[in-house]
N, C-alpha and C. Protein backbone atom coordinates (compact mmCIF):
# COMPACT_ATOMS: atom_id res chain seq x y z
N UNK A 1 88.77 115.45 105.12
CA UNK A 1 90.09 115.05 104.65
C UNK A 1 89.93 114.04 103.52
N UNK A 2 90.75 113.98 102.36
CA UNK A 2 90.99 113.29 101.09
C UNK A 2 92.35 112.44 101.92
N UNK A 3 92.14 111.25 101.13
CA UNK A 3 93.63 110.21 101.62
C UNK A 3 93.52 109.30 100.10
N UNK A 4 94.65 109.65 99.54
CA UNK A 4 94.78 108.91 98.04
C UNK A 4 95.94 107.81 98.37
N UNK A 5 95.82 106.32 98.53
CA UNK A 5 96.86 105.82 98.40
C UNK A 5 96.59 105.37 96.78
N UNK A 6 98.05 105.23 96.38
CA UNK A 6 98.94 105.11 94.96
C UNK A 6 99.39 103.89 95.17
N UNK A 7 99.56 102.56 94.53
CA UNK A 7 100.31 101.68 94.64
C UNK A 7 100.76 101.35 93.26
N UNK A 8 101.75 101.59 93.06
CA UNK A 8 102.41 101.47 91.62
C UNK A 8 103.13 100.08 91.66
N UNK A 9 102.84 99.36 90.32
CA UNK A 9 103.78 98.08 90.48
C UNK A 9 104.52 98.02 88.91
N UNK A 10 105.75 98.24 89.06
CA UNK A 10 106.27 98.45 87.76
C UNK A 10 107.31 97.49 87.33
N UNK A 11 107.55 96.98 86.00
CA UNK A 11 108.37 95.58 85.78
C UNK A 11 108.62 96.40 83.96
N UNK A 12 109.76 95.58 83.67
CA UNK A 12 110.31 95.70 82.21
C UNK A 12 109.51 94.60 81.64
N UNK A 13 110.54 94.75 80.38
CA UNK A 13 109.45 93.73 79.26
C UNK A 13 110.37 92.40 79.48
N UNK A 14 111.49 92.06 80.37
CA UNK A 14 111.93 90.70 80.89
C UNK A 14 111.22 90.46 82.05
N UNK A 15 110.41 91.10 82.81
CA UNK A 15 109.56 90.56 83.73
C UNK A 15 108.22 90.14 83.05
N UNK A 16 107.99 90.00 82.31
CA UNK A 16 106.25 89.47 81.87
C UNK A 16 105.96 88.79 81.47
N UNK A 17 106.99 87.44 81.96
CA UNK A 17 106.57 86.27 82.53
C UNK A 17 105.81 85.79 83.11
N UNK A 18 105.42 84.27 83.32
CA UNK A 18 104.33 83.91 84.77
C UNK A 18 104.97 83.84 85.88
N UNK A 19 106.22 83.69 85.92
CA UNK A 19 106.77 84.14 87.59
C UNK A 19 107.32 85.21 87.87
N UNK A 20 107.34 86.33 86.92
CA UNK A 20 106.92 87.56 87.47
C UNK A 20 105.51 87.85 87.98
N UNK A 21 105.02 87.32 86.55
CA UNK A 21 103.69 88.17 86.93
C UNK A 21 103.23 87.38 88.20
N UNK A 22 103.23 86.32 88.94
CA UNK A 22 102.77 85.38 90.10
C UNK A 22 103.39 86.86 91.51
N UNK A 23 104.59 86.89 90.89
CA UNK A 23 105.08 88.22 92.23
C UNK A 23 104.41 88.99 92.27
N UNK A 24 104.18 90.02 90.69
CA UNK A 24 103.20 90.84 90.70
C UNK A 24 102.05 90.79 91.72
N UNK A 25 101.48 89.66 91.72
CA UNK A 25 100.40 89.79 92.04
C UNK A 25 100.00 89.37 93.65
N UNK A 26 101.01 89.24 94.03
CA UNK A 26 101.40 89.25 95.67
C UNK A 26 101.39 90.72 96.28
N UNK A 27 101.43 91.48 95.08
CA UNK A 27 101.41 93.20 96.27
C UNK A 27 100.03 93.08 96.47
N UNK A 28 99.89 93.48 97.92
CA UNK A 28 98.52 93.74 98.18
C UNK A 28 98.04 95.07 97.30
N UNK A 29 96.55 95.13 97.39
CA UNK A 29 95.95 96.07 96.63
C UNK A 29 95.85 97.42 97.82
N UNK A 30 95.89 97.04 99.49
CA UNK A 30 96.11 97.97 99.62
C UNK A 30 96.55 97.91 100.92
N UNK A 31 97.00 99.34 102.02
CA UNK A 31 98.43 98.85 102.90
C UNK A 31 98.07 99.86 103.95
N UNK A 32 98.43 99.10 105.39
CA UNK A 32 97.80 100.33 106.57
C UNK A 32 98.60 101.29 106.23
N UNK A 33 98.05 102.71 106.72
CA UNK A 33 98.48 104.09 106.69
C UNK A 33 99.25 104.28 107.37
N UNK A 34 100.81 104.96 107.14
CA UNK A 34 101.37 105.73 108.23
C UNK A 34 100.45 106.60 108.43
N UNK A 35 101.53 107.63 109.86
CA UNK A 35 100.95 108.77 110.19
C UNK A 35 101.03 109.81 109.34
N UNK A 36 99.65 110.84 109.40
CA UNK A 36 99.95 111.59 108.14
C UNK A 36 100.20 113.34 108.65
N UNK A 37 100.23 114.41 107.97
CA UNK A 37 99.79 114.95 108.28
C UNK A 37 98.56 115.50 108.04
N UNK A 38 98.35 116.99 108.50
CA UNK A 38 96.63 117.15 108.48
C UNK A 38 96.93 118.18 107.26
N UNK A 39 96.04 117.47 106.53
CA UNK A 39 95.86 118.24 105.02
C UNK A 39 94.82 118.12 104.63
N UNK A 40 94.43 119.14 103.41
CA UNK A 40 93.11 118.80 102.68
C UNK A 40 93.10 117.66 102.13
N UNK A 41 94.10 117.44 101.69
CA UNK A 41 94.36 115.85 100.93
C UNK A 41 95.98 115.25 100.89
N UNK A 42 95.89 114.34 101.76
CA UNK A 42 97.11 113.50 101.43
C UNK A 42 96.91 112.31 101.13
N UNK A 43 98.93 112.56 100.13
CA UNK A 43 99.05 110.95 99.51
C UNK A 43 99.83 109.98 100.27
N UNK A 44 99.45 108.79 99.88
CA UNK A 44 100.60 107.78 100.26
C UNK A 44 100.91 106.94 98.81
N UNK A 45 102.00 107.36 98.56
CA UNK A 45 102.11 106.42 97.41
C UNK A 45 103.42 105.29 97.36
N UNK A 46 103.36 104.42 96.98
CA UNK A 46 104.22 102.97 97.44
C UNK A 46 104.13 103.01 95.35
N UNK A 47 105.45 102.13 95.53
CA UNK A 47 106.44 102.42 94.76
C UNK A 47 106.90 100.66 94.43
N UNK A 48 106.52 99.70 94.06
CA UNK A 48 106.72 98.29 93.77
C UNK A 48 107.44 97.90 92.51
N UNK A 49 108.63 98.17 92.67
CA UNK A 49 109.22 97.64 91.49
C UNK A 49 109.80 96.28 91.19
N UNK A 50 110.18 95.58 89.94
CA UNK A 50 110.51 94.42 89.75
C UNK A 50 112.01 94.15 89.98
N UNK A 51 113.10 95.46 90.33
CA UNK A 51 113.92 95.31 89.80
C UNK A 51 114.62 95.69 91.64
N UNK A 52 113.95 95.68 92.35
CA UNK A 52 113.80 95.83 93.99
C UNK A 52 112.85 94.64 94.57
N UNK A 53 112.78 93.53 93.74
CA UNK A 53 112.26 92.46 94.11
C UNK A 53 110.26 92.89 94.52
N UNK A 54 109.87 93.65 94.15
CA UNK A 54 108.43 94.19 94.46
C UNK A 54 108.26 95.10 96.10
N UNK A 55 108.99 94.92 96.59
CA UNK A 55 109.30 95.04 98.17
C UNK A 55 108.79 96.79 98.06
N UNK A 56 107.86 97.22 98.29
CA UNK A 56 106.62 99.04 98.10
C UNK A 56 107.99 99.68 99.12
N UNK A 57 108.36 101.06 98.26
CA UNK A 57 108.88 102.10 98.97
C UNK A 57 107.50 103.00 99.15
N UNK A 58 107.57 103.76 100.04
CA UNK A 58 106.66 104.52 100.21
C UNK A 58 107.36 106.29 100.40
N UNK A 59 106.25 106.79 100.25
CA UNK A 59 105.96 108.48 100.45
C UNK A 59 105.37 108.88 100.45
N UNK A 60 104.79 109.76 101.48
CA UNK A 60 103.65 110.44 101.73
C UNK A 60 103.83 112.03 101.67
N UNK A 61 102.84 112.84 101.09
CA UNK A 61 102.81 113.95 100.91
C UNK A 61 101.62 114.71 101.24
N UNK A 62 101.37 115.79 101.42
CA UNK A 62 100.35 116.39 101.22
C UNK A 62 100.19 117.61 100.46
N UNK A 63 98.70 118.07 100.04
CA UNK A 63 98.70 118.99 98.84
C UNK A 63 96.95 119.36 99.26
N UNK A 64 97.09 120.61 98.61
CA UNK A 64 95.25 121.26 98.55
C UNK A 64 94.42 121.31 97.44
N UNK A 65 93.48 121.56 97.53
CA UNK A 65 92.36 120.85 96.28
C UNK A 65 92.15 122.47 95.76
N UNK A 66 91.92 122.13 94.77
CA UNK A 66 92.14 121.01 93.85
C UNK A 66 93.27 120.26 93.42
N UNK A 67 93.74 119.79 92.95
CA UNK A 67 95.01 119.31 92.90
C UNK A 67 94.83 117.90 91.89
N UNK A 68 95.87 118.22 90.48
CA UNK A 68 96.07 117.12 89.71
C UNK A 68 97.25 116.37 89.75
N UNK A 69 96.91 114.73 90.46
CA UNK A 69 98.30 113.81 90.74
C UNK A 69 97.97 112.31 89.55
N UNK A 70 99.20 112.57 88.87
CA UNK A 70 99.38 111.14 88.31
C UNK A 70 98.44 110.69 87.43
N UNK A 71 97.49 111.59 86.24
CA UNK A 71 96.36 111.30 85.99
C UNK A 71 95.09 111.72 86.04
N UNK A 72 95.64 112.10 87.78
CA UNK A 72 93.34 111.70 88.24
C UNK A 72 93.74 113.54 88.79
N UNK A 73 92.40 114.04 88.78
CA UNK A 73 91.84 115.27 89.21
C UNK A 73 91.39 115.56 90.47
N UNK A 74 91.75 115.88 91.73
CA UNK A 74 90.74 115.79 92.74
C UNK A 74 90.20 117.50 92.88
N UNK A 75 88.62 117.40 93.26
CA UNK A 75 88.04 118.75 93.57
C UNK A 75 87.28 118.53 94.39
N UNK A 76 86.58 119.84 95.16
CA UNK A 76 85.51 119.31 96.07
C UNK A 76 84.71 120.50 95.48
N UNK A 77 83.32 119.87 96.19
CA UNK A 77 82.30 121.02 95.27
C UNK A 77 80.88 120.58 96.25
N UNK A 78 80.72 121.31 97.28
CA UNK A 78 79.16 120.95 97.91
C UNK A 78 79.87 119.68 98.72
N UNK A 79 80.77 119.64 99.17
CA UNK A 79 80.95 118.64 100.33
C UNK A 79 81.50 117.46 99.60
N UNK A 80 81.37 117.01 97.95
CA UNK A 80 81.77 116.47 97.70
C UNK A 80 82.92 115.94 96.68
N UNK A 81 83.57 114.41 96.83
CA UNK A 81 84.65 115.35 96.09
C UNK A 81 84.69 114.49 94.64
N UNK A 82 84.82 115.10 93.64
CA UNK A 82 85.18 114.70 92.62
C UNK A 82 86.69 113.98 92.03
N UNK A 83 86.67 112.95 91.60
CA UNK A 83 87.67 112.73 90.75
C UNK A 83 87.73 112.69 89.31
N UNK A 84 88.86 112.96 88.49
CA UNK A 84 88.56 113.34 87.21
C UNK A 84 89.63 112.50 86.71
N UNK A 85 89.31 111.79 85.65
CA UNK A 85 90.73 111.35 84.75
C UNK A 85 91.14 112.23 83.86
N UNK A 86 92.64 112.66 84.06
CA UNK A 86 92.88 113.60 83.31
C UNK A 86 94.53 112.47 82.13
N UNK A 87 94.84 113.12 80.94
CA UNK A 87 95.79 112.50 80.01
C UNK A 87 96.67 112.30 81.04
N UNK A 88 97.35 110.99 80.63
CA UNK A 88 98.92 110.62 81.29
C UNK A 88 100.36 110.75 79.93
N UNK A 89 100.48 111.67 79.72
CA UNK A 89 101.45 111.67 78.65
C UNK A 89 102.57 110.16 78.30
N UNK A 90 102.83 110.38 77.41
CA UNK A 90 103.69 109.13 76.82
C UNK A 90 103.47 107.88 77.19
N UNK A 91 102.36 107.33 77.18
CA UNK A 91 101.54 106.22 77.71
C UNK A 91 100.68 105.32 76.81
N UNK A 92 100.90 104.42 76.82
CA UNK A 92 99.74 103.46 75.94
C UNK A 92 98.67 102.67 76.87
N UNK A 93 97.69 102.58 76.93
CA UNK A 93 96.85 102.97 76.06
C UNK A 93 96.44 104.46 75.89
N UNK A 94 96.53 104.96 75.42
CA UNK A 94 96.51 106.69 74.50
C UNK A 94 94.75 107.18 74.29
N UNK A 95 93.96 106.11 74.49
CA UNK A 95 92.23 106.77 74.24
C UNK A 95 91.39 106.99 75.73
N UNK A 96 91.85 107.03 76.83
CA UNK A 96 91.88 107.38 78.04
C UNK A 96 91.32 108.76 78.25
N UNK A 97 90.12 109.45 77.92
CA UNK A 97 89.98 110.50 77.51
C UNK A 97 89.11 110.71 79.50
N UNK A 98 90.04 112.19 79.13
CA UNK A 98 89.33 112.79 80.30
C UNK A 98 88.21 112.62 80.77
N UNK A 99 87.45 112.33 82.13
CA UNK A 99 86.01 112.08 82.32
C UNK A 99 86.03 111.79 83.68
N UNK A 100 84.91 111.83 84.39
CA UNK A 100 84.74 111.62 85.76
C UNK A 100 84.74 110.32 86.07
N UNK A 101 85.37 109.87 87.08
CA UNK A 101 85.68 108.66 87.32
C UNK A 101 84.69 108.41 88.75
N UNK A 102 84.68 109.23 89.71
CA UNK A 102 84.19 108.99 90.93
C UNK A 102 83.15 110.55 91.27
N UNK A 103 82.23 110.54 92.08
CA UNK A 103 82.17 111.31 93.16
C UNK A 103 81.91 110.83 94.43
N UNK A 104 82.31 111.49 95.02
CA UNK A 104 82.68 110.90 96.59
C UNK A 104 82.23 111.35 97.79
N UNK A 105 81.11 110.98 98.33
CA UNK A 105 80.44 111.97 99.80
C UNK A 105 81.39 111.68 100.93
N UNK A 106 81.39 112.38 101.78
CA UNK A 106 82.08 112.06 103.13
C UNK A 106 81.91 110.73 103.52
N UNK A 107 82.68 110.28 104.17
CA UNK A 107 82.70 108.76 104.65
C UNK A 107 82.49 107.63 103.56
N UNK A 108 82.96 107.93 102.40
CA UNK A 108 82.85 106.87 101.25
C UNK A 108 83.96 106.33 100.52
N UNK A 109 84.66 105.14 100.22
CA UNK A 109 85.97 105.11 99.57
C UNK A 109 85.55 104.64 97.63
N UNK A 110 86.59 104.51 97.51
CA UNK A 110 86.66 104.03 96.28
C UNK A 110 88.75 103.47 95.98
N UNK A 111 88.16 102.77 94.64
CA UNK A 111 89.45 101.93 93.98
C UNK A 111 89.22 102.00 92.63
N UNK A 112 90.11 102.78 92.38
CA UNK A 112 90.52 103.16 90.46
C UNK A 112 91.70 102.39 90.59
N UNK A 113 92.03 101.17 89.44
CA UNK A 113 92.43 100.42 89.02
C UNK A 113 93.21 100.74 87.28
N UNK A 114 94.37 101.17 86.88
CA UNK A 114 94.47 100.85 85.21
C UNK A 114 95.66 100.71 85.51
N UNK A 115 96.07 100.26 83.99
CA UNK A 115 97.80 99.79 83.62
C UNK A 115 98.31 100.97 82.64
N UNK A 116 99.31 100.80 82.22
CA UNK A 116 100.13 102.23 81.17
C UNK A 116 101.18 100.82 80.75
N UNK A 117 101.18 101.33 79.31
CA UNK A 117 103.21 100.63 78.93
C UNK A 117 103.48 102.36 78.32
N UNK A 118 104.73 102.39 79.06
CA UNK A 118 105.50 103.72 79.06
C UNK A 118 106.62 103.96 78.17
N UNK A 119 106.99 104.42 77.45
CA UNK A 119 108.75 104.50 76.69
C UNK A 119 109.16 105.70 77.02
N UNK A 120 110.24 106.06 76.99
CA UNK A 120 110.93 106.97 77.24
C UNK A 120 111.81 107.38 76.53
N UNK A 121 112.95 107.54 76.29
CA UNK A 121 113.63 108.32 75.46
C UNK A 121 114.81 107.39 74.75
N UNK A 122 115.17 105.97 75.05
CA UNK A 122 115.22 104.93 74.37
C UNK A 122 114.05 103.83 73.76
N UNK A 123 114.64 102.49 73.35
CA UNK A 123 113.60 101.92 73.00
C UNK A 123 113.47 100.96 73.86
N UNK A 124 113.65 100.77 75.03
CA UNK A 124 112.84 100.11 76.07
C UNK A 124 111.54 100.58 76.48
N UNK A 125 110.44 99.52 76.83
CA UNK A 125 109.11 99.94 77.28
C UNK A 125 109.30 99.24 78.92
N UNK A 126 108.64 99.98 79.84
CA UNK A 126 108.00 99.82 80.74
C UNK A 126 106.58 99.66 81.08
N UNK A 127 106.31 98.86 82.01
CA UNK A 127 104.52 98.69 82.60
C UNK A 127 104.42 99.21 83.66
N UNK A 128 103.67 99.70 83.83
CA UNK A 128 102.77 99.86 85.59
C UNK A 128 101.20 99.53 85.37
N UNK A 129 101.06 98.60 86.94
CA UNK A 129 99.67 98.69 86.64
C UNK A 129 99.43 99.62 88.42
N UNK A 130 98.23 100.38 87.92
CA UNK A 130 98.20 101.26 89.14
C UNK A 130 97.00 100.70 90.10
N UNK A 131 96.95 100.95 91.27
CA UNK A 131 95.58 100.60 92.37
C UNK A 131 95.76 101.63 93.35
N UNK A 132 94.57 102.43 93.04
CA UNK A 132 94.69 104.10 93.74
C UNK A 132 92.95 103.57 94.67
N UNK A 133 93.90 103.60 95.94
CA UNK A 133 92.95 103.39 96.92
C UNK A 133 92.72 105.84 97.17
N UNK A 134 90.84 105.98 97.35
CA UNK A 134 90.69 106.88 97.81
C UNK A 134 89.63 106.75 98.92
N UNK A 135 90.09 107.84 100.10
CA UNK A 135 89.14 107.80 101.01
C UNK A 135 88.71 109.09 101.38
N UNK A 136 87.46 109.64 101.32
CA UNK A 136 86.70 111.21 101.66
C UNK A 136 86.23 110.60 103.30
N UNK A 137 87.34 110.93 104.12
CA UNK A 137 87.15 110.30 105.25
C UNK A 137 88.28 110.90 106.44
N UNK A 138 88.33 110.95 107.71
CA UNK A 138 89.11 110.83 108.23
C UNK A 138 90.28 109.75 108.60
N UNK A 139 91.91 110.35 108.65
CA UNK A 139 92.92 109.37 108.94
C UNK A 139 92.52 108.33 109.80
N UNK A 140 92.50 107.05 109.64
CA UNK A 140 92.59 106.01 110.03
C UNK A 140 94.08 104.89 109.73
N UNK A 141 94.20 104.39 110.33
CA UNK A 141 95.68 103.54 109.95
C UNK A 141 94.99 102.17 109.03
N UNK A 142 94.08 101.59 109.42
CA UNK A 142 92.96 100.54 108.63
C UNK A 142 92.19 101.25 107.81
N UNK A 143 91.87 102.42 107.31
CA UNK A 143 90.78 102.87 106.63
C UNK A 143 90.65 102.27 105.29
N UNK A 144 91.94 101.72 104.44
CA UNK A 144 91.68 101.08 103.06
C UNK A 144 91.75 99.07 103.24
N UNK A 145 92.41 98.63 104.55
CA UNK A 145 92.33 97.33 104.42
C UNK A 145 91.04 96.74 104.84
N UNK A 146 89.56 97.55 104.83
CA UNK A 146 88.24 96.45 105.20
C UNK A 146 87.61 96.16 103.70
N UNK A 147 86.85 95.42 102.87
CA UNK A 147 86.26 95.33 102.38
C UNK A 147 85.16 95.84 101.52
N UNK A 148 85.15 97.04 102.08
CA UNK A 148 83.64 97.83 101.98
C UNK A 148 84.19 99.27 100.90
N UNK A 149 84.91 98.64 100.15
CA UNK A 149 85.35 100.04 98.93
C UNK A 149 84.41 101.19 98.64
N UNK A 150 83.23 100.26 98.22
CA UNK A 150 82.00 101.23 98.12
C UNK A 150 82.29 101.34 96.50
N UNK A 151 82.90 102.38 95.60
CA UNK A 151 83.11 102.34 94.36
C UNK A 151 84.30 101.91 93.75
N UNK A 152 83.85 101.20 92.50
CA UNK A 152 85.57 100.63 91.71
C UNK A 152 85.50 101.10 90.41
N UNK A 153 86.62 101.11 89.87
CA UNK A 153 86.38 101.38 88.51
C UNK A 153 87.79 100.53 88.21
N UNK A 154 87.40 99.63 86.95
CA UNK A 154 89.00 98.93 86.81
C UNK A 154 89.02 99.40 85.08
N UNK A 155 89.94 99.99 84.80
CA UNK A 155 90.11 100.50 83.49
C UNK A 155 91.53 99.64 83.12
N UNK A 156 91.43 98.53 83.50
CA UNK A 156 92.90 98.11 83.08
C UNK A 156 92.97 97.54 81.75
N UNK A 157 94.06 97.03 80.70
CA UNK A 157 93.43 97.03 79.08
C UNK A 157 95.02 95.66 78.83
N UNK A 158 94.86 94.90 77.92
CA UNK A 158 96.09 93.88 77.79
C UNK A 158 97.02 94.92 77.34
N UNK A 159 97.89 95.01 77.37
CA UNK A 159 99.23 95.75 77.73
C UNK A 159 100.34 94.85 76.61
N UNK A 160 99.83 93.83 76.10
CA UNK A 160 100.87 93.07 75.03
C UNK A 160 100.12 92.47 74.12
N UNK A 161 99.01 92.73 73.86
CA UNK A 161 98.33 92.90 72.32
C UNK A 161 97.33 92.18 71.77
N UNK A 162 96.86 91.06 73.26
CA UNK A 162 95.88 90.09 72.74
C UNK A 162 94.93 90.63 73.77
N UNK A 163 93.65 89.73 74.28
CA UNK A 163 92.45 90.39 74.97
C UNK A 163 92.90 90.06 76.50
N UNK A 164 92.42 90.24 77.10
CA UNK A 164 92.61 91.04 78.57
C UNK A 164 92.56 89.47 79.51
């Protein structure tokens, strides 16, 4: 079994402040599991917005591999599973070029980490910064809150124009 938690934390360009960003940074990076069902791979993805006080909606889904969510690629191949960064359309930073981010043996987690500023079809911009807990593991309700990640990758980049 694959278990992708998603934790999205998203704020306008009047939140990016220091007492936003101080809230920001109160979401945990990562959150016990509901119950799931039995899939090749399920998500849990939590939903932290600025404008809902940060307070994570959640949803869980499930889906079969291969399967491209939000970005990342999941496959399995010889027991193990691959993740792939794939383009996030209408997104800055824009040089994010496809490439393997993880592979993953049974019983191993990992934490892919990046940010996006988003526009849409006015001229307001949005941020998210993302923390995609993965586990090639069986459901556990604790499986992402111990310590022992095993792999990280933090691709996160300054998001308002000076260095990081």
């Amino acid at each position: 079994m694959v278990i992708v938690q998603r934790i999205v934390i998203r704020w306008t360009k009047q939140g990016r402040g220091a007492a936003e960003a101080a809230r920001r940074r109160e979401v945990p990076a990562a959150f016990a599991l509901p119950p799931m069902p039995d899939a090749p791979l399920v998500r849990h993805d939590l939903l932290a917005e600025e404008r809902a006080g940060y307070a994570p909606a959640a949803v869980v889904s499930d889906h079969t591999l291969p399967v491209r969510l939000d970005g990342l690629r999941f496959t399995v191949s010889e027991a193990a599973l691959h993740v792939t960064r794939t383009p996030v359309p209408a997104a800055y930073p824009r040089d994010r070029f496809p490439g393997q981010v993880f592979v993953l043996r049974p019983g191993e987690r990992a934490r892919y980490q990046a940010n996006f500023r988003f526009s849409g079809y006015g001229t307001d911009w949005y941020y998210e910064h993302w923390i995609v807990n993965i586990a090639h593991e069986p459901w556990r309700r604790d499986v992402f809150l111990g310590e022992d990640v095993g792999h990280e990758k933090d691709e996160r980049v300054s998001l308002y124009g000076g260095p990081r």
